[in-house]
C-alpha atoms as a PDB file:
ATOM      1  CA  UNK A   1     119.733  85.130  84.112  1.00  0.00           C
ATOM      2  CA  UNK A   2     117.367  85.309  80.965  1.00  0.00           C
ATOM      3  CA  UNK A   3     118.285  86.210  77.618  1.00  0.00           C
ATOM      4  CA  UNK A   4     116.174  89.807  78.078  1.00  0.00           C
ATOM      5  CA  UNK A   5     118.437  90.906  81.472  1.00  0.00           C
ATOM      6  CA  UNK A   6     121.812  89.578  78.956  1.00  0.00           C
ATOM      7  CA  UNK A   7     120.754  92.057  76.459  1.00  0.00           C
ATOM      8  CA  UNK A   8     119.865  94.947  78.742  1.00  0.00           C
ATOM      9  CA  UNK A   9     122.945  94.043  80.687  1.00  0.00           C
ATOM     10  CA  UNK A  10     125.025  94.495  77.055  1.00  0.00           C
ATOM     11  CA  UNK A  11     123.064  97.513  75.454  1.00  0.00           C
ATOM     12  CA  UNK A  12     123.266  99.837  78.603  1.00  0.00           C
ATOM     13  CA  UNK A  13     126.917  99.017  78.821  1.00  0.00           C
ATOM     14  CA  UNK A  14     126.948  98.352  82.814  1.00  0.00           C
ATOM     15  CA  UNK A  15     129.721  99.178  85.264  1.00  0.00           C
ATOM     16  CA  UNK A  16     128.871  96.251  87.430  1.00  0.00           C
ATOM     17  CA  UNK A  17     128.050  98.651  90.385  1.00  0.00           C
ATOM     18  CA  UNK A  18     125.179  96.512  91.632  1.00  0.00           C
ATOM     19  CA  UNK A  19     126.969  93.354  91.072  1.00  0.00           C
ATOM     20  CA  UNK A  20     125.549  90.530  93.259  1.00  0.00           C
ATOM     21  CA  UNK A  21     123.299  93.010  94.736  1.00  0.00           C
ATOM     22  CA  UNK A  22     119.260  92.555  95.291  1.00  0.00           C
ATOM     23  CA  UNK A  23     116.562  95.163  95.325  1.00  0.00           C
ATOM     24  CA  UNK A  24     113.106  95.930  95.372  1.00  0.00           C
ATOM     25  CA  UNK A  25     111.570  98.946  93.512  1.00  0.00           C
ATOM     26  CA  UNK A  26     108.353 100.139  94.483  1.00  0.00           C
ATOM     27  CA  UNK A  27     105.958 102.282  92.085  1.00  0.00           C
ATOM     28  CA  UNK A  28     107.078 101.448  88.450  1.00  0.00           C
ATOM     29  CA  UNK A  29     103.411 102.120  86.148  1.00  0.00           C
ATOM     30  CA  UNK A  30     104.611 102.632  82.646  1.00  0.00           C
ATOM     31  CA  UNK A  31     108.048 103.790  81.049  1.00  0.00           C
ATOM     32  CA  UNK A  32     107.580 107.252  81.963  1.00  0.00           C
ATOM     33  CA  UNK A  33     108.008 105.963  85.523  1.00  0.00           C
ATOM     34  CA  UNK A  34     111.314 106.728  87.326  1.00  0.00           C
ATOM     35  CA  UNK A  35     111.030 103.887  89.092  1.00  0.00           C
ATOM     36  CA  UNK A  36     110.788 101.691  85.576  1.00  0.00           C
ATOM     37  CA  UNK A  37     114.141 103.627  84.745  1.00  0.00           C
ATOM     38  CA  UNK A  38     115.437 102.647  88.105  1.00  0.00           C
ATOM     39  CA  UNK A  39     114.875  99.006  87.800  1.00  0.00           C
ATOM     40  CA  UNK A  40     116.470  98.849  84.005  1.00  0.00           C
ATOM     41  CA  UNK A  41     119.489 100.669  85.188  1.00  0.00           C
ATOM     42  CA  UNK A  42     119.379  98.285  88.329  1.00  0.00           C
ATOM     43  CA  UNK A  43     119.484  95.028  86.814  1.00  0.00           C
ATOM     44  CA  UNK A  44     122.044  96.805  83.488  1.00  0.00           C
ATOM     45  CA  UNK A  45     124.084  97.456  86.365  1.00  0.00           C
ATOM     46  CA  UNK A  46     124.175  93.472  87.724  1.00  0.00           C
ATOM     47  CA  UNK A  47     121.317  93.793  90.312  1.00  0.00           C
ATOM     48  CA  UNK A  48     118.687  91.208  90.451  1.00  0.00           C
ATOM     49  CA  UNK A  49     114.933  92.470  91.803  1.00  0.00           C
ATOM     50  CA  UNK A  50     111.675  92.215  92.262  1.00  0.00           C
ATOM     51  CA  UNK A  51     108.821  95.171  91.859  1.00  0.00           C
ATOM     52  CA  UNK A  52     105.996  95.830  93.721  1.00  0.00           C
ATOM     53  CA  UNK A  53     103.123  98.087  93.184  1.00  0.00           C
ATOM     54  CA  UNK A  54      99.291  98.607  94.017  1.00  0.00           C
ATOM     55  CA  UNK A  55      97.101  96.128  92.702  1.00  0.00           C
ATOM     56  CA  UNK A  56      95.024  98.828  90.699  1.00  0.00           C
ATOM     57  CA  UNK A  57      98.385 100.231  89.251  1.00  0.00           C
ATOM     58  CA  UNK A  58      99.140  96.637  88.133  1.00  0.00           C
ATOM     59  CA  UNK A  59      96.033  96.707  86.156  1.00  0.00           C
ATOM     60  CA  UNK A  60      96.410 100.051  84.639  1.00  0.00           C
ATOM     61  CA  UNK A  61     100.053 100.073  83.943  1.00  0.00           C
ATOM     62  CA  UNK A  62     102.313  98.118  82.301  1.00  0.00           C
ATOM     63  CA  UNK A  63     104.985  96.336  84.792  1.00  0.00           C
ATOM     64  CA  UNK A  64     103.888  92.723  83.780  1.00  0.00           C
ATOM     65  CA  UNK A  65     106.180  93.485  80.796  1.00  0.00           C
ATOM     66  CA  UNK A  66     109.235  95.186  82.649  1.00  0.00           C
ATOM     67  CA  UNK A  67     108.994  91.673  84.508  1.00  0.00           C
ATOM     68  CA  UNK A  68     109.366  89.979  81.760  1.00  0.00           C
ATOM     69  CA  UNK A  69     112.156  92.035  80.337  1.00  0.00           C
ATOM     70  CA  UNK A  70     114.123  92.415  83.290  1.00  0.00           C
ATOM     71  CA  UNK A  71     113.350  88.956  84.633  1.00  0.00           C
ATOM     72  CA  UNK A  72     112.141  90.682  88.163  1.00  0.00           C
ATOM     73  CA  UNK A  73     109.054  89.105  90.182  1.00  0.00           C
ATOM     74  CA  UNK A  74     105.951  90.897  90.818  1.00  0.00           C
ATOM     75  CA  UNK A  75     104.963  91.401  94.315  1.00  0.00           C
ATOM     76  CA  UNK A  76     101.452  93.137  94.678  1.00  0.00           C
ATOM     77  CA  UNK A  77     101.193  95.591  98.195  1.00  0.00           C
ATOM     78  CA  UNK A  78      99.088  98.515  98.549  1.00  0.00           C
ATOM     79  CA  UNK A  79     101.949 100.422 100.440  1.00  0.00           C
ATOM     80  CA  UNK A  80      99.751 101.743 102.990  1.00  0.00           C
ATOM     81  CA  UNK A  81      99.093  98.457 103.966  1.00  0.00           C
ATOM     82  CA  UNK A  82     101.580  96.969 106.465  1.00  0.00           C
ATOM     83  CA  UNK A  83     100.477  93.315 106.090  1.00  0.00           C
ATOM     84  CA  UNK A  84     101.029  93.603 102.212  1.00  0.00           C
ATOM     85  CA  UNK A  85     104.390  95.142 102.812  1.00  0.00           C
ATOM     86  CA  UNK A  86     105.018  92.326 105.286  1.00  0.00           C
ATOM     87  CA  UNK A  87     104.635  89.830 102.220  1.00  0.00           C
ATOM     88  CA  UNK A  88     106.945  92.124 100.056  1.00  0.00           C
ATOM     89  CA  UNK A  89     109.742  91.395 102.324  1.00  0.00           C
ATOM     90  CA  UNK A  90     109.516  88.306 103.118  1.00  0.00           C
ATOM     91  CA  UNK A  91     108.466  87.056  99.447  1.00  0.00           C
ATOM     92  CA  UNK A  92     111.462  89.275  97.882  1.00  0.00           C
ATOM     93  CA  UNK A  93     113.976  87.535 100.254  1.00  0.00           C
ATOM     94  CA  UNK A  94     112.858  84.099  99.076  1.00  0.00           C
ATOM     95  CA  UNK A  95     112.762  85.105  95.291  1.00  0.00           C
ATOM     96  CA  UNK A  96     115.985  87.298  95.524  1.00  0.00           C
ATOM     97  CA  UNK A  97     118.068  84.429  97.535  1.00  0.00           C
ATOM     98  CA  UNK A  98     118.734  86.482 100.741  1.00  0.00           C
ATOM     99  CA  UNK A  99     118.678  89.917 102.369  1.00  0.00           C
ATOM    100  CA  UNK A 100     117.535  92.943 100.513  1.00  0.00           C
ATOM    101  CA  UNK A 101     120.563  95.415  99.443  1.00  0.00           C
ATOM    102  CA  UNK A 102     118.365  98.583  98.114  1.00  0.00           C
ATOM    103  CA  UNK A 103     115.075  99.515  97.633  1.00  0.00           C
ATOM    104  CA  UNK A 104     113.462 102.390  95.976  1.00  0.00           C
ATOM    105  CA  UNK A 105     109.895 104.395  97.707  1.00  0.00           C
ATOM    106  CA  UNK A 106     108.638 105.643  94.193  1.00  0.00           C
ATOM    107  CA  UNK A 107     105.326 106.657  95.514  1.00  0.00           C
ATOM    108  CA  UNK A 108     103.219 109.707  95.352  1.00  0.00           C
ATOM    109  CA  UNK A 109      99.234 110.299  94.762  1.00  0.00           C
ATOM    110  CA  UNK A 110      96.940 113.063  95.961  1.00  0.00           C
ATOM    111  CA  UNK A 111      93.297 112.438  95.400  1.00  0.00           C
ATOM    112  CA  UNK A 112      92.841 116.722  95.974  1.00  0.00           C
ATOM    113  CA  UNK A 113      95.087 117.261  93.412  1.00  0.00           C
ATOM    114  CA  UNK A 114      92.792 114.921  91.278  1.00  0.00           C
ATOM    115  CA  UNK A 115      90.126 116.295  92.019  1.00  0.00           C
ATOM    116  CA  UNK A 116      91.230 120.139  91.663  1.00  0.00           C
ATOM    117  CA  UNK A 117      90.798 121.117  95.341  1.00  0.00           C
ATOM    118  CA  UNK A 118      92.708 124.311  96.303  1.00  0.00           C
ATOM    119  CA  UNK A 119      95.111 124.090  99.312  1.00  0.00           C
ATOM    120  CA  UNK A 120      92.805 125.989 101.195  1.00  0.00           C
ATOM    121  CA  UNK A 121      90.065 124.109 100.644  1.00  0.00           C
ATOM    122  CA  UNK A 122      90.655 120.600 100.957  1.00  0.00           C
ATOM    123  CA  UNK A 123      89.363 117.409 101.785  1.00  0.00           C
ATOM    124  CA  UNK A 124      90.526 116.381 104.883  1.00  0.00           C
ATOM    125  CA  UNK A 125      89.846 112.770 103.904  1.00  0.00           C
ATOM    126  CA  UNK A 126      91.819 113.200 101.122  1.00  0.00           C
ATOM    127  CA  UNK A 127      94.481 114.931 102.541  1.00  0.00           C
ATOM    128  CA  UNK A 128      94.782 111.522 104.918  1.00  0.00           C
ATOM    129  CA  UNK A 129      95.001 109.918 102.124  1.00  0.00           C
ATOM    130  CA  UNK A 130      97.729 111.771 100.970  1.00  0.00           C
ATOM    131  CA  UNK A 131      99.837 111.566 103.832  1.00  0.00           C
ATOM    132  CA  UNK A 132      99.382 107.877 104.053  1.00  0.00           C
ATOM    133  CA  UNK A 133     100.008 107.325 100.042  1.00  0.00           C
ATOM    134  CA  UNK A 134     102.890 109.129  99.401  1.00  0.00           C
ATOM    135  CA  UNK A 135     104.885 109.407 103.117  1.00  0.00           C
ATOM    136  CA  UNK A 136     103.252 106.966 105.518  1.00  0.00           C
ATOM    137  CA  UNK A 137     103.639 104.512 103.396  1.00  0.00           C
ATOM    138  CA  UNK A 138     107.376 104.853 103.740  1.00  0.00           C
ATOM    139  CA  UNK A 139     107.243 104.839 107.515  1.00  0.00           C
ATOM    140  CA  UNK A 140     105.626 101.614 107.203  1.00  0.00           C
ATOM    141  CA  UNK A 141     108.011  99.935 104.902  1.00  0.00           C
ATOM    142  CA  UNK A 142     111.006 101.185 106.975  1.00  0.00           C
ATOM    143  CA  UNK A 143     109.316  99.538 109.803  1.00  0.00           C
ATOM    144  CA  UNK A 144     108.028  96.920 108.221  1.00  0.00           C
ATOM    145  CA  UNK A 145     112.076  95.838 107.088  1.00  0.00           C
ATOM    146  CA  UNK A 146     113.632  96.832 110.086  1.00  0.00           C
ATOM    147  CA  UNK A 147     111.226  94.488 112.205  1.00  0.00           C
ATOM    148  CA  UNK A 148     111.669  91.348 109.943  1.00  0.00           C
ATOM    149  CA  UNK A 149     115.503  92.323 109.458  1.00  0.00           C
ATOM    150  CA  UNK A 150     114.892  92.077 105.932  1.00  0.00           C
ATOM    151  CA  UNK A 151     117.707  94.593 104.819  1.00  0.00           C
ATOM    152  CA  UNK A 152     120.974  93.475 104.247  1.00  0.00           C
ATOM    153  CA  UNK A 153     124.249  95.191 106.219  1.00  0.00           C
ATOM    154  CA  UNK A 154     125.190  97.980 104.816  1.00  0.00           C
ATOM    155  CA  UNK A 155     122.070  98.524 102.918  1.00  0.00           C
ATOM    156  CA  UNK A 156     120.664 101.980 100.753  1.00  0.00           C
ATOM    157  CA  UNK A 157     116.962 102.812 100.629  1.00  0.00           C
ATOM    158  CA  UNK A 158     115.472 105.970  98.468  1.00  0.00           C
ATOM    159  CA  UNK A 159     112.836 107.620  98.036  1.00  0.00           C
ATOM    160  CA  UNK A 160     111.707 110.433  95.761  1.00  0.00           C
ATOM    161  CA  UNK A 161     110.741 113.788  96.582  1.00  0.00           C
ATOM    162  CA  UNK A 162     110.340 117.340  95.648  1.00  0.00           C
ATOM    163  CA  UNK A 163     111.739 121.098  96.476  1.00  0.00           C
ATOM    164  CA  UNK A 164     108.505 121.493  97.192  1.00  0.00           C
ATOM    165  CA  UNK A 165     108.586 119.878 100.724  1.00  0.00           C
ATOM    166  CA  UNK A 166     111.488 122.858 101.558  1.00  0.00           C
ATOM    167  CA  UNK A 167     109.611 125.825  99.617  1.00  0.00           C
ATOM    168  CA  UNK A 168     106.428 126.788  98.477  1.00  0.00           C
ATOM    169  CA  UNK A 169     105.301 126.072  94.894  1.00  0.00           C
ATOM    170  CA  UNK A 170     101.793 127.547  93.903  1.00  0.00           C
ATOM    171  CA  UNK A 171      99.530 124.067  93.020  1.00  0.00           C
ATOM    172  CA  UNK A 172     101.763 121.258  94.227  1.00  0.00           C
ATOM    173  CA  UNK A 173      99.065 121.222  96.837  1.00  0.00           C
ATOM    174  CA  UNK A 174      98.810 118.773  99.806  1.00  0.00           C
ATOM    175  CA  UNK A 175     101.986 117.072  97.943  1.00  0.00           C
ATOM    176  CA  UNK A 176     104.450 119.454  99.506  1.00  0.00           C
ATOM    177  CA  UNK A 177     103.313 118.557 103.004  1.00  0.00           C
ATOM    178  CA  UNK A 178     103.183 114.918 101.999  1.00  0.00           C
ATOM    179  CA  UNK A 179     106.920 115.074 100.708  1.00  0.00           C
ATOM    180  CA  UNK A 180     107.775 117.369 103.802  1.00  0.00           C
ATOM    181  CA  UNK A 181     106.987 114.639 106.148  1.00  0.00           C
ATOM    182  CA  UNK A 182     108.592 111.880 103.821  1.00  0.00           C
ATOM    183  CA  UNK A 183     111.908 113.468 104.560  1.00  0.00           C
ATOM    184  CA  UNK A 184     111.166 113.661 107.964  1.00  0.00           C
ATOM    185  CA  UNK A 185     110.649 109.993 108.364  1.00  0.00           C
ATOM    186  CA  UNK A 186     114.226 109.728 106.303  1.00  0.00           C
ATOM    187  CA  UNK A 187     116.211 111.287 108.754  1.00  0.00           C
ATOM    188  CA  UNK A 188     114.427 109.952 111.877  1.00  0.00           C
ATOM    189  CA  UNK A 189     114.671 106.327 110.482  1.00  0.00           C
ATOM    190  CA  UNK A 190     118.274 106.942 109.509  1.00  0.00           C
ATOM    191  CA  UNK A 191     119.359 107.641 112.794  1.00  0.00           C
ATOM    192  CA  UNK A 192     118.042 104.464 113.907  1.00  0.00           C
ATOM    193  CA  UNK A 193     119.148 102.592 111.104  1.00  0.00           C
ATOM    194  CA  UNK A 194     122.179 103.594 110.203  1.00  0.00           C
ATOM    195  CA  UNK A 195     124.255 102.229 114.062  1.00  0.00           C
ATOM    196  CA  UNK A 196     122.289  98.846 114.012  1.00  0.00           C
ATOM    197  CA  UNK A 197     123.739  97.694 110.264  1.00  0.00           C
ATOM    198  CA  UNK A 198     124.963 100.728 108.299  1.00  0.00           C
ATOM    199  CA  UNK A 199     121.843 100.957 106.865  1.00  0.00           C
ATOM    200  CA  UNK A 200     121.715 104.540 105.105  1.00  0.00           C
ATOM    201  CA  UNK A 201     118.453 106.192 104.184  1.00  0.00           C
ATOM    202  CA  UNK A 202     118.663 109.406 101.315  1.00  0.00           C
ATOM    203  CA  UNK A 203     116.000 110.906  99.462  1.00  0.00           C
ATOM    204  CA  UNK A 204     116.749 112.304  95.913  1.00  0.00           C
ATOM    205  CA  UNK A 205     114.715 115.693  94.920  1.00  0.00           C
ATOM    206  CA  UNK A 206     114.470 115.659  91.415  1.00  0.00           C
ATOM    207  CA  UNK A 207     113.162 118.139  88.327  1.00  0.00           C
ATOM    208  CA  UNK A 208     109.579 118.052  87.177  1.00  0.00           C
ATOM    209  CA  UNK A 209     109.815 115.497  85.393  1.00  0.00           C
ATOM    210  CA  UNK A 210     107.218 113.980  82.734  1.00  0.00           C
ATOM    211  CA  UNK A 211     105.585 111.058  84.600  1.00  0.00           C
ATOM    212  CA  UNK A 212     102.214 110.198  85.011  1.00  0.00           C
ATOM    213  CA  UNK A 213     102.077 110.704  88.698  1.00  0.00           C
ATOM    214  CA  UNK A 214     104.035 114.198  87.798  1.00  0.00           C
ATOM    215  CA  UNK A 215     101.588 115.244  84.997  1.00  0.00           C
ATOM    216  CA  UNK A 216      98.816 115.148  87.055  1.00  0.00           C
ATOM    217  CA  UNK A 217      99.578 118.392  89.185  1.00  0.00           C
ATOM    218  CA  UNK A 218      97.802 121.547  87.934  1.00  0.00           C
ATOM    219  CA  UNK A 219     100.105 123.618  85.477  1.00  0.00           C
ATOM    220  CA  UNK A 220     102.544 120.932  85.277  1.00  0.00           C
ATOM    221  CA  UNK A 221     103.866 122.183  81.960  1.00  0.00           C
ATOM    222  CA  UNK A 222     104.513 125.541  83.610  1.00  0.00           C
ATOM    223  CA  UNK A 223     106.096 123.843  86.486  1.00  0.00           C
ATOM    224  CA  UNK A 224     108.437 122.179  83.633  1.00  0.00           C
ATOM    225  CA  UNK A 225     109.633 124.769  81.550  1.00  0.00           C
ATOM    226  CA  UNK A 226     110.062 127.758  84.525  1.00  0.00           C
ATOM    227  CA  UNK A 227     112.676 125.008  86.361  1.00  0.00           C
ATOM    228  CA  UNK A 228     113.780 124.381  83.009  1.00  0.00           C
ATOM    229  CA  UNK A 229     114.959 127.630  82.405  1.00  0.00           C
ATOM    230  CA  UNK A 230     115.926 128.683  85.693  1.00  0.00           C
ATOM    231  CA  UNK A 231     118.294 125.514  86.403  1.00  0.00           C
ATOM    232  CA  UNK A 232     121.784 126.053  84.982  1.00  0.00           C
ATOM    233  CA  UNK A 233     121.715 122.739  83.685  1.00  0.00           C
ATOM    234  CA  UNK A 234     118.057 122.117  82.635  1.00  0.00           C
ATOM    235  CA  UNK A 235     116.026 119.966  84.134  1.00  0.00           C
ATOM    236  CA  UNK A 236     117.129 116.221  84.656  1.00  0.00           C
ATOM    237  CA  UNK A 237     115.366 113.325  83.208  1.00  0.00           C
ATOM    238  CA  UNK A 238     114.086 110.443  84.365  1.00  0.00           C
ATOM    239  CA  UNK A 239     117.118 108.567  83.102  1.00  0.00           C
ATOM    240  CA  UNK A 240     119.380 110.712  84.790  1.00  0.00           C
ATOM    241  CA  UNK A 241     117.477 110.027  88.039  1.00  0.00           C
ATOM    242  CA  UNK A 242     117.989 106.515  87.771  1.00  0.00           C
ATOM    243  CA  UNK A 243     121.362 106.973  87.275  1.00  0.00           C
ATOM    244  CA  UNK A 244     122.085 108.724  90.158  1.00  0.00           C
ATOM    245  CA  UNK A 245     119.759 106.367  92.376  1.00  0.00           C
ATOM    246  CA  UNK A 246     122.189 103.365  90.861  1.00  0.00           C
ATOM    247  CA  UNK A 247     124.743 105.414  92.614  1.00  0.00           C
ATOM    248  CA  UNK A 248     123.155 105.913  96.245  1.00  0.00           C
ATOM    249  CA  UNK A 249     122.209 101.653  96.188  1.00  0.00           C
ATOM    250  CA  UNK A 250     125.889 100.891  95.391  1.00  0.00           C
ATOM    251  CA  UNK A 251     129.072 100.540  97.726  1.00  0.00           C
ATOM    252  CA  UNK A 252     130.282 104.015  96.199  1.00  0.00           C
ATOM    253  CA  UNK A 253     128.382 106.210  98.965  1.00  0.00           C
ATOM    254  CA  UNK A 254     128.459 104.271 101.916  1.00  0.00           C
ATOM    255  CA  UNK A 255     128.827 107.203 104.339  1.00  0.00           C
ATOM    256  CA  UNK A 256     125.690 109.239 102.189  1.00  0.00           C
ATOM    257  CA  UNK A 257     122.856 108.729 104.765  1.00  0.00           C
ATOM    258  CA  UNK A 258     119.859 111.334 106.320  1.00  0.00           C
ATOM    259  CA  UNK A 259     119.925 113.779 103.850  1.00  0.00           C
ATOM    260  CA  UNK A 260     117.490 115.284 100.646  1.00  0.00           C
ATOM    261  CA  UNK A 261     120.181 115.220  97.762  1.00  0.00           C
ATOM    262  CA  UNK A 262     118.972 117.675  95.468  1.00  0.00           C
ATOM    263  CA  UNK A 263     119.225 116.331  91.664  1.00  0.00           C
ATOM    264  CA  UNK A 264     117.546 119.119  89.964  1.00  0.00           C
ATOM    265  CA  UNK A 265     120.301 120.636  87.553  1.00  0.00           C
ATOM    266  CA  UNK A 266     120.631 123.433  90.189  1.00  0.00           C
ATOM    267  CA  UNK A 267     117.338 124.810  90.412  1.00  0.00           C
ATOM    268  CA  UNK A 268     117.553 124.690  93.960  1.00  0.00           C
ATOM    269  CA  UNK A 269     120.294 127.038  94.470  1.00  0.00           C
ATOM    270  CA  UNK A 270     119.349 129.344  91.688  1.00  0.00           C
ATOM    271  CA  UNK A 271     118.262 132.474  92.389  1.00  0.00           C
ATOM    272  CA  UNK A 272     118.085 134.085  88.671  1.00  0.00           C
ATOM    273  CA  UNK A 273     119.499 132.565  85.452  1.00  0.00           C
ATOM    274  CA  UNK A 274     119.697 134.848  82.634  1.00  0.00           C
ATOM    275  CA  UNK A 275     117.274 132.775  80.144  1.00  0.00           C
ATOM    276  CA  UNK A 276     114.678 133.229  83.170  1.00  0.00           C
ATOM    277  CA  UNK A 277     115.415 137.014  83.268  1.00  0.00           C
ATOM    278  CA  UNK A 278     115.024 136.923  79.222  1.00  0.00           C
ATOM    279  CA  UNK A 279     111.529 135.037  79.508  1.00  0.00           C
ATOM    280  CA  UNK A 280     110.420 137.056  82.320  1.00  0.00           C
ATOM    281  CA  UNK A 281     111.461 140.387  79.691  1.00  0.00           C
ATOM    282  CA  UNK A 282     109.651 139.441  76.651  1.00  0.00           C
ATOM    283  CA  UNK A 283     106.002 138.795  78.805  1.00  0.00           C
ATOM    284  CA  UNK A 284     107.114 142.085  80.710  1.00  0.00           C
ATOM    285  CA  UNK A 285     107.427 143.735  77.076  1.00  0.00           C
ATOM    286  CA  UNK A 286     104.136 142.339  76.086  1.00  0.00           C
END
């Protein structure tokens, strides 16, 4: 283990939960990425991993130096590609020493979003796109490790999502229906999964949070501060994501498999908090 993963190991103050364990996280771009917070609470926590993102994203972002630091392999894919995720799999085994324990589906782009199209007037092209991005892809890294029996017994895969897939949010756009059909392909893969090796599949729906994937949707900062204030605990940040991701990959929630865990503060379940009611009464007043 390098010198970089002894520190990180030692300044996080690790429980050990991932002990022994190996992972690959998909979609860290820059530190604003959950996924970057993933992988440093991953390998603080004893895992080792690799990362893998799209060859573009590797050129725009920065996860040559999270390699470095963390002492975690890059593996290029374009995750709508099922060769590429082939070579994810199979490379990450032979790095890693062995089966993959967890992996993280950190994933999301809409090109309509990009380019301002209105839900009612999109670009079907782009709306494939989409689909295949931020939800197909997952499909075909499911099938892609289930097929090469890549994952190790007893296994934990996540992805990220959003409330949105379970209610409608005015500009998350074709991103709702994306995330909609992620946790479809969750729960269908889980029941699969989970009889053959124990293999349990979650996703984790977290706050806005400020990411450059996340930023990108129209009236983001609105988006923020309304969850913000409605969520009796604020929003959660991208290091409290991580956190509770560390918890889904280790051998603490064995039996936690099929289902969208909600890890928004309790905006979910909120119907009205009073500092909502007290914003809402000053614009009223205005």
């Amino acid at each position: 283990m390098s010198t970089n993963v002894n520190t990180l190991q030692n300044e996080n103050c690790g429980n050990n939960l991932l002990k022994g364990k190996r992972g690959i996280i998909f979609g860290a771009l820059n530190e604003k990425s959950i996924a970057w917070k993933v992988a440093e609470k991953a390998v603080a926590e004893g895992a080792s991993i690799t990362l893998s993102n799209a060859p573009i994203a590797l050129r725009m972002g920065e996860i040559n130096r999270l390699s470095e630091k963390l002492n975690a392999p890059v593996v290029a894919a374009d995750a709508t590609s099922v060769e590429d995720l082939t070579q994810v799999f199979e490379q990450s085994q032979q790095l890693l020493g062995g089966k993959i324990d967890f992996v993280l589906h950190s994933i999301g782009m809409s090109p309509n979003v990009r380019k301002g199209r209105k839900y009612d007037d999109l670009s079907y092209e782009f709306f494939e796109k989409t689909l295949d991005i931020s939800a197909l892809s997952f499909h075909k890294m499911l099938q892609v490790a289930r097929k090469l029996d890549a994952i190790a017994e007893g296994g934990s895969i996540v992805a990220l999502t959003y409330v949105a897939a379970q209610r409608a949010f005015t500009g998350y756009n074709d991103m709702a229906d994306a995330k909609a059909l992620l946790e479809s392909i969750t729960r269908n893969f889980g029941l699969l999964y989970g009889p053959e090796k124990g293999v349990r599949i979650n996703t984790v729906s977290q706050s806005p949070t400020v990411t450059t994937a996340g930023s990108g949707v129209g009236g983001f900062d609105l988006f923020y501060d309304v969850a913000d204030k409605m969520s009796p605990l604020g929003n959660a940040s991208a290091d409290d994501c991580a956190n509770y991701c560390v918890t889904l990959f280790s051998d603490y929630t064995k039996m936690v498999t099929m289902q969208n865990l909600y890890h928004d503060g309790g905006f979910s379940t909120t119907g009205m908090s009073l500092a909502a009611m007290e914003q809402y009464e000053k614009s009223r007043l205005k």
